[in-house]
Protein backbone atom coordinates (compact mmCIF):
# COMPACT_ATOMS: atom_id res chain seq x y z
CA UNK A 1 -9.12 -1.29 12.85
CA UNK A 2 -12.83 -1.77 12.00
CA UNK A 3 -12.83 -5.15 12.42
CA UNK A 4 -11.68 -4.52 16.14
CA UNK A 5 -14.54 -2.25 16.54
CA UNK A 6 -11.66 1.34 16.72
CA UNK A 7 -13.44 3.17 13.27
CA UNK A 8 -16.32 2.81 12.04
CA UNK A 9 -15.30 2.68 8.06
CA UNK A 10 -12.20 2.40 6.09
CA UNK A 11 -13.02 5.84 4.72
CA UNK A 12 -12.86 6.89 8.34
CA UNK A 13 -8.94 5.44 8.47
CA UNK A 14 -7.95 6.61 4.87
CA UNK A 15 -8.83 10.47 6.54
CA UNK A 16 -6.43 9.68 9.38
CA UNK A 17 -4.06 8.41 7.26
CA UNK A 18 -4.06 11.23 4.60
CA UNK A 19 -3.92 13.43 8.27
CA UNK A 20 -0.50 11.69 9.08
CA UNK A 21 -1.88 10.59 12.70
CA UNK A 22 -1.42 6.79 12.24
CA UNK A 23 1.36 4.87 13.21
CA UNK A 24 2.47 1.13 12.79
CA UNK A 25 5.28 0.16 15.63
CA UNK A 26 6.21 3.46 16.20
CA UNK A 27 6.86 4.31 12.36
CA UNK A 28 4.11 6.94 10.04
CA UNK A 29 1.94 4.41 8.49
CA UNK A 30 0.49 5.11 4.67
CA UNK A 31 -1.03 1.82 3.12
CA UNK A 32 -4.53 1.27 3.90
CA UNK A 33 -4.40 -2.07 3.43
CA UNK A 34 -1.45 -3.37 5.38
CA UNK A 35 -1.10 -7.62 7.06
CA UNK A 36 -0.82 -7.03 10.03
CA UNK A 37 1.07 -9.29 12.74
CA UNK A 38 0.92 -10.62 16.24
CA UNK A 39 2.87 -7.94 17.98
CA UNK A 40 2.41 -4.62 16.02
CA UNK A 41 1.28 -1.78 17.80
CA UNK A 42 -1.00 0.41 16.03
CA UNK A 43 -1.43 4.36 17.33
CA UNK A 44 -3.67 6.73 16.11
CA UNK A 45 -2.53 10.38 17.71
CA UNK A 46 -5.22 11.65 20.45
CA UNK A 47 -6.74 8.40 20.43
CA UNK A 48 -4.91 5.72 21.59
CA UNK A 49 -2.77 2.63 20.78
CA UNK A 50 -3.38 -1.02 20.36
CA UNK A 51 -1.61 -4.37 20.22
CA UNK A 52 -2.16 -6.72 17.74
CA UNK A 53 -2.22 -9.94 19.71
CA UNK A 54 -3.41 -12.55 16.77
CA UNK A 55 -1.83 -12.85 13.58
């Protein structure tokens, strides 16, 4: 999610996580440090949702 310019740090995403508000294809994502593949949709509540679209 930094890399694609959506937080700022990984501390930023390990609060959101801890906060329950992230989700990985619809399911409550935990791991900070997750592969990721061409097709997952990431959501963080009351901010939005994104496609991964490489792998």
């Amino acid at each position: 999610m930094k890399w694609a310019g959506v937080l700022s740090s990984g501390g930023e995403l390990k609060g959101l996580l801890a906060e329950g508000r992230v989700y990985r294809n619809g399911e409550k994502e935990s791991a900070r440090r997750r592969k990721l593949k061409a097709g997952d949709v990431i959501e963080i509540k009351d901010m939005g949702a994104w496609r991964v679209c490489r792998g």
